[in-house]
C-alpha atoms as a PDB file:
ATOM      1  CA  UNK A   1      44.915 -49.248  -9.513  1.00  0.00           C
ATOM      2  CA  UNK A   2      44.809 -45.455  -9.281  1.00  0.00           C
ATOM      3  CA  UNK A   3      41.880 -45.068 -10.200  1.00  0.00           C
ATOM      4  CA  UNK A   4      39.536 -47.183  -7.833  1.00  0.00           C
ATOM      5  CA  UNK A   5      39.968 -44.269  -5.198  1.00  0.00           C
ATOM      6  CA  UNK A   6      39.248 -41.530  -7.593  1.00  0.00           C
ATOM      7  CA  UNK A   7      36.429 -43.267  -9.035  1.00  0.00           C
ATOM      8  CA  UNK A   8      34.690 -43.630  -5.586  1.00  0.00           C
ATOM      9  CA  UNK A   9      35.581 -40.308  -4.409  1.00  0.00           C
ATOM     10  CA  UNK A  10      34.278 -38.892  -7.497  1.00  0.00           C
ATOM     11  CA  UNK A  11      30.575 -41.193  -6.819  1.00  0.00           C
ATOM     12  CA  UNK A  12      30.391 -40.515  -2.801  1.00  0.00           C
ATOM     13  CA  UNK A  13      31.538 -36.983  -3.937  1.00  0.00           C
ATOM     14  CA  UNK A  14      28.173 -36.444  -6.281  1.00  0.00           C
ATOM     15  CA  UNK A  15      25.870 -38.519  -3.268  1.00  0.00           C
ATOM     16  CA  UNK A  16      27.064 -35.721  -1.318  1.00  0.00           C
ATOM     17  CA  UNK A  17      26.783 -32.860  -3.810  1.00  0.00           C
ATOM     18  CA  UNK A  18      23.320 -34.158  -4.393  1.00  0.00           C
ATOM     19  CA  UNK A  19      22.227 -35.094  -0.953  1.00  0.00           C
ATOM     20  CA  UNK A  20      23.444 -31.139  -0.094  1.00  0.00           C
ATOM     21  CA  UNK A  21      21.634 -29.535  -3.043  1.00  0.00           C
ATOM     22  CA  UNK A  22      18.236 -30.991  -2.038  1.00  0.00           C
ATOM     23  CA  UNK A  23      18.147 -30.390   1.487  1.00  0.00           C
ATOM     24  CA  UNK A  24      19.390 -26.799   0.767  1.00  0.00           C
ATOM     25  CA  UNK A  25      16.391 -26.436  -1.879  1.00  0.00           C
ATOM     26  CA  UNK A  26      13.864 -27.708   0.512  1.00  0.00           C
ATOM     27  CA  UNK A  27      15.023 -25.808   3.124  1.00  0.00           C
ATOM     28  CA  UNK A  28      15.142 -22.555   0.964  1.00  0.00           C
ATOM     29  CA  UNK A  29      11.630 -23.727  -0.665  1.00  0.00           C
ATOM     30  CA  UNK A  30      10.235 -23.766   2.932  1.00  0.00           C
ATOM     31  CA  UNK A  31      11.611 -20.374   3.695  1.00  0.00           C
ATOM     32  CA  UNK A  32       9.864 -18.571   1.003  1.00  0.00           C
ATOM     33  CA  UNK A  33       6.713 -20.418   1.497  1.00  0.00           C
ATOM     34  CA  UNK A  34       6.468 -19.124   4.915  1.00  0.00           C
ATOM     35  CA  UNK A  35       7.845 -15.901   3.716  1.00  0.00           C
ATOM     36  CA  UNK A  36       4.861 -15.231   0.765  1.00  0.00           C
ATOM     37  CA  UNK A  37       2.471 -16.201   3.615  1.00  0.00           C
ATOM     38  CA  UNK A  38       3.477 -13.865   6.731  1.00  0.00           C
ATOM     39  CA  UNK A  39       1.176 -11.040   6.884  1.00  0.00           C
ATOM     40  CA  UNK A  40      -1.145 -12.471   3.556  1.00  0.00           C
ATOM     41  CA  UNK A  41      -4.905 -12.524   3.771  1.00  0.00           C
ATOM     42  CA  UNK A  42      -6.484 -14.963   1.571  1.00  0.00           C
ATOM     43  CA  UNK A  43      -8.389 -12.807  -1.146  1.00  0.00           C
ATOM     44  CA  UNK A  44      -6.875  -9.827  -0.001  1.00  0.00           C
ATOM     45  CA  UNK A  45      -5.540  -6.970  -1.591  1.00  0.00           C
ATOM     46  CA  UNK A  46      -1.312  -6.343  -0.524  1.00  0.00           C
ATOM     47  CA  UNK A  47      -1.551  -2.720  -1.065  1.00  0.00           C
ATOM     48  CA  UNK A  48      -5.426  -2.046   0.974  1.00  0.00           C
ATOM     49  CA  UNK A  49      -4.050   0.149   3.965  1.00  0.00           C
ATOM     50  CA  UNK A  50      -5.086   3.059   5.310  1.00  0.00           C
ATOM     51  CA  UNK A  51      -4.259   6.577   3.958  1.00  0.00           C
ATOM     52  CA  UNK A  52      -2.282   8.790   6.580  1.00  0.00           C
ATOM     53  CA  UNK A  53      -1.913  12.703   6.113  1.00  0.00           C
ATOM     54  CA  UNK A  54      -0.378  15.404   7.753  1.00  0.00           C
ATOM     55  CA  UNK A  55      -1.830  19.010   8.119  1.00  0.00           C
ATOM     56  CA  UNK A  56      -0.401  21.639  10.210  1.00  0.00           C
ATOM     57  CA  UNK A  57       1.097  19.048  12.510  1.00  0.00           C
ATOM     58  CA  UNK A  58      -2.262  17.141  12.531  1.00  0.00           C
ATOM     59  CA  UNK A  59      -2.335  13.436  11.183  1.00  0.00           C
ATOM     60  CA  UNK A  60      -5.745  12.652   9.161  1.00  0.00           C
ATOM     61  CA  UNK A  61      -6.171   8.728   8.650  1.00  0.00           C
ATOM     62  CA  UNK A  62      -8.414   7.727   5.898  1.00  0.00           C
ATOM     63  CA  UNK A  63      -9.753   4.223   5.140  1.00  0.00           C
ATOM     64  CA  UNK A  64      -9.831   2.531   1.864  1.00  0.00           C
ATOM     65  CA  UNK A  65     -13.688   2.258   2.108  1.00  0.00           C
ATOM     66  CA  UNK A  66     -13.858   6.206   2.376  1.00  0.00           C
ATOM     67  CA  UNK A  67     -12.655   5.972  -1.485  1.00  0.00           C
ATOM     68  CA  UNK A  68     -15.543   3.682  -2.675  1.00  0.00           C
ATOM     69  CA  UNK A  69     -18.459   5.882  -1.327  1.00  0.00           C
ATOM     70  CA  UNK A  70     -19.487   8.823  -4.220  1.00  0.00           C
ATOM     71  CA  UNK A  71     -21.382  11.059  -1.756  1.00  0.00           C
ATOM     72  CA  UNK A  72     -21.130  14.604  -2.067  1.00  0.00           C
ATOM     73  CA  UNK A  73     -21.176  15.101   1.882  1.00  0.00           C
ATOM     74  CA  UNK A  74     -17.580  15.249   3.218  1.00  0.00           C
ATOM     75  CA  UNK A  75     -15.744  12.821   5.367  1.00  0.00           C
ATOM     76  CA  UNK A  76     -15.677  15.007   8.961  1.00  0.00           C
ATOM     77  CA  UNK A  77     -12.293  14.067  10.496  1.00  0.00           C
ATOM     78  CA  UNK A  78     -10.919  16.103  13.355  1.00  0.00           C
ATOM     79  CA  UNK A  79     -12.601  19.348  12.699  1.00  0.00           C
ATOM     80  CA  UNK A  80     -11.314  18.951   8.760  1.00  0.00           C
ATOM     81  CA  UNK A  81     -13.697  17.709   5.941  1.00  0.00           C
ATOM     82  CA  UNK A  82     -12.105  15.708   3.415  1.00  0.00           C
ATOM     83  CA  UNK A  83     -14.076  15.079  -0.143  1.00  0.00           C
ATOM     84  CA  UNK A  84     -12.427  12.607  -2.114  1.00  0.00           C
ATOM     85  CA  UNK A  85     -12.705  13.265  -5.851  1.00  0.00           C
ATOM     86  CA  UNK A  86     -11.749  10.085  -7.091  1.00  0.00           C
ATOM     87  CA  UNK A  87     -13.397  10.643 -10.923  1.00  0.00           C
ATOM     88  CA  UNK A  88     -10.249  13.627 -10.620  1.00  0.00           C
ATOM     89  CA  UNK A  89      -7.701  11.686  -8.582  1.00  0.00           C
ATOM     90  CA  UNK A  90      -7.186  13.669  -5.853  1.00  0.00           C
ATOM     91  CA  UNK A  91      -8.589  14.892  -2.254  1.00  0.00           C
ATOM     92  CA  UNK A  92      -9.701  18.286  -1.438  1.00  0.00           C
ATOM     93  CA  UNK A  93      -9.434  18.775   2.058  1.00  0.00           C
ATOM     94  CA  UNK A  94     -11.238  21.981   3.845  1.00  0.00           C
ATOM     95  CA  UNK A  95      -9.544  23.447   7.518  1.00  0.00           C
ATOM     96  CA  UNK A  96     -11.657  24.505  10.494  1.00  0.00           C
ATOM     97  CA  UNK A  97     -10.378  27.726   9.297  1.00  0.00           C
ATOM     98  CA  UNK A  98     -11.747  27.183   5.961  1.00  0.00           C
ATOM     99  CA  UNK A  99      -8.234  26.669   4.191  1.00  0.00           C
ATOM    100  CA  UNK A 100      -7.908  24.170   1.136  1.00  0.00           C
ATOM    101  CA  UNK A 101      -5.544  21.997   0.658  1.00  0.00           C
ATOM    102  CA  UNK A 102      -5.239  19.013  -2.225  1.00  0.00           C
ATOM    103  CA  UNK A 103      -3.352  15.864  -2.219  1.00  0.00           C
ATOM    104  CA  UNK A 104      -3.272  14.194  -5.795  1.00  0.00           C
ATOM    105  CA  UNK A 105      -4.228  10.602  -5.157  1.00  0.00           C
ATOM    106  CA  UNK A 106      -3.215   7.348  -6.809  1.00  0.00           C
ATOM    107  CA  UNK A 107      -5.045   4.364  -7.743  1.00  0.00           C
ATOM    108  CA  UNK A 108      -3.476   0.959  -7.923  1.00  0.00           C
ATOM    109  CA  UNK A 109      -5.624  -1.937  -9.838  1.00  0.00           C
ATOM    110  CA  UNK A 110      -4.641  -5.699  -9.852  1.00  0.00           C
ATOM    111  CA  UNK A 111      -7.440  -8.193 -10.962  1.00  0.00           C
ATOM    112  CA  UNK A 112     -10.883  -7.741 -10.287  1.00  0.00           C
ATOM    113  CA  UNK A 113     -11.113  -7.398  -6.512  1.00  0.00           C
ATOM    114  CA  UNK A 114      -7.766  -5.432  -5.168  1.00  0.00           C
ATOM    115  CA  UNK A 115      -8.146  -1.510  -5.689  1.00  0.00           C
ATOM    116  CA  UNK A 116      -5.949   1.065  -3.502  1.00  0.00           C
ATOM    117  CA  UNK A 117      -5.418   4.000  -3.263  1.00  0.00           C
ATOM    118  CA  UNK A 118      -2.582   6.510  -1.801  1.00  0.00           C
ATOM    119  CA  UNK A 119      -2.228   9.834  -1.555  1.00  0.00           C
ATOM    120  CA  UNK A 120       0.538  12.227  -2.409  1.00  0.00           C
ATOM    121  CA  UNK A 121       1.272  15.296   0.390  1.00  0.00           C
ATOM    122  CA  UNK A 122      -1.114  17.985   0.452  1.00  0.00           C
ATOM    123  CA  UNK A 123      -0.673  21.204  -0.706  1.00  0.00           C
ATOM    124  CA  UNK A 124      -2.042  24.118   0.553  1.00  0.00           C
ATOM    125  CA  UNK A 125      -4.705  26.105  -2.266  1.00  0.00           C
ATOM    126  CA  UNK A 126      -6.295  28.468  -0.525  1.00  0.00           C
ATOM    127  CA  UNK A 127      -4.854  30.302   2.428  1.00  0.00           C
ATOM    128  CA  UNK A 128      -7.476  32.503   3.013  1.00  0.00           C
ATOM    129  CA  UNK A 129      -9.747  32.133   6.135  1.00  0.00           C
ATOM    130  CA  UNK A 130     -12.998  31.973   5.375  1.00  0.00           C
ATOM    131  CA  UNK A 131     -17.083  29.889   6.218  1.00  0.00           C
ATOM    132  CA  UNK A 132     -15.601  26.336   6.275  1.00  0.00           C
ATOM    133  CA  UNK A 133     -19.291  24.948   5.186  1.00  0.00           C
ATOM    134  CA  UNK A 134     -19.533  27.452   1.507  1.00  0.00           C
ATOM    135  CA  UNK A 135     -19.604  25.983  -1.609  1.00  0.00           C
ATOM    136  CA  UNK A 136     -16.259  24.555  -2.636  1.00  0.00           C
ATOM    137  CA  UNK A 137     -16.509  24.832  -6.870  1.00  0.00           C
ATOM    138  CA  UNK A 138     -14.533  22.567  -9.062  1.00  0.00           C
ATOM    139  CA  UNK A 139     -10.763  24.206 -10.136  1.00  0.00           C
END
């Protein structure tokens, strides 16, 4: 007769068990489902932010766009003209003084449609003052 209370401990023990496990798993399920979605655009890329750089105590923010244009005229931001090599992976950037300075850049791919870009810190090249606007030549 010992048994009859173990036995229906043991069942209402595994209803419980059970009843605990699921609502913990749809409550977790839920969780990450809201947490994949805050801050997600649909067909966007994660990593497509803007580029930030600091030069001489000035902060230069770039666009992701400014990477997909090939033209040889410079981005003008703030007095500082920015060409971004991206066939060499990195940025030359040109002072109102005319110093250079280069930041090596970085590409991230996923799929066809998400392509991003960062940049490392720049390093000064050229410290010598000089016509901003003269032909910059390929090092």
């Amino acid at each position: 007769m010992t048994s009859r209370p173990v036995r229906a401990l043991c069942q209402s023990g595994i209803r419980r068990i059970t009843f605990t496990a699921a609502l913990m798993f749809g409550f977790g399920f839920g969780i990450t489902t809201a947490q994949a979605n805050e801050g997600a655009k649909s067909n966007g890329c994660p990593w497509s932010q803007d580029v930030t750089l600091e030069i001489n105590g000035k902060t230069l923010t770039l666009k992701q766009d400014d990477f997909k244009t090939n033209s040889p005229e410079p981005l003008e931001i703030e007095q500082f003209k920015v060409f971004p090599l991206v066939d060499q992976l990195k940025l030359r950037i040109i002072g109102p003084k005319g110093r250079e300075w280069e930041a090596a850049l970085t590409r991230l791919v996923s799929g066809k449609r998400c392509s991003a870009f960062y940049a490392g810190k720049p390093e000064l090249v050229s410290d010598k003052i000089r016509d901003p606007n003269e032909l910059i030549l390929n090092r």
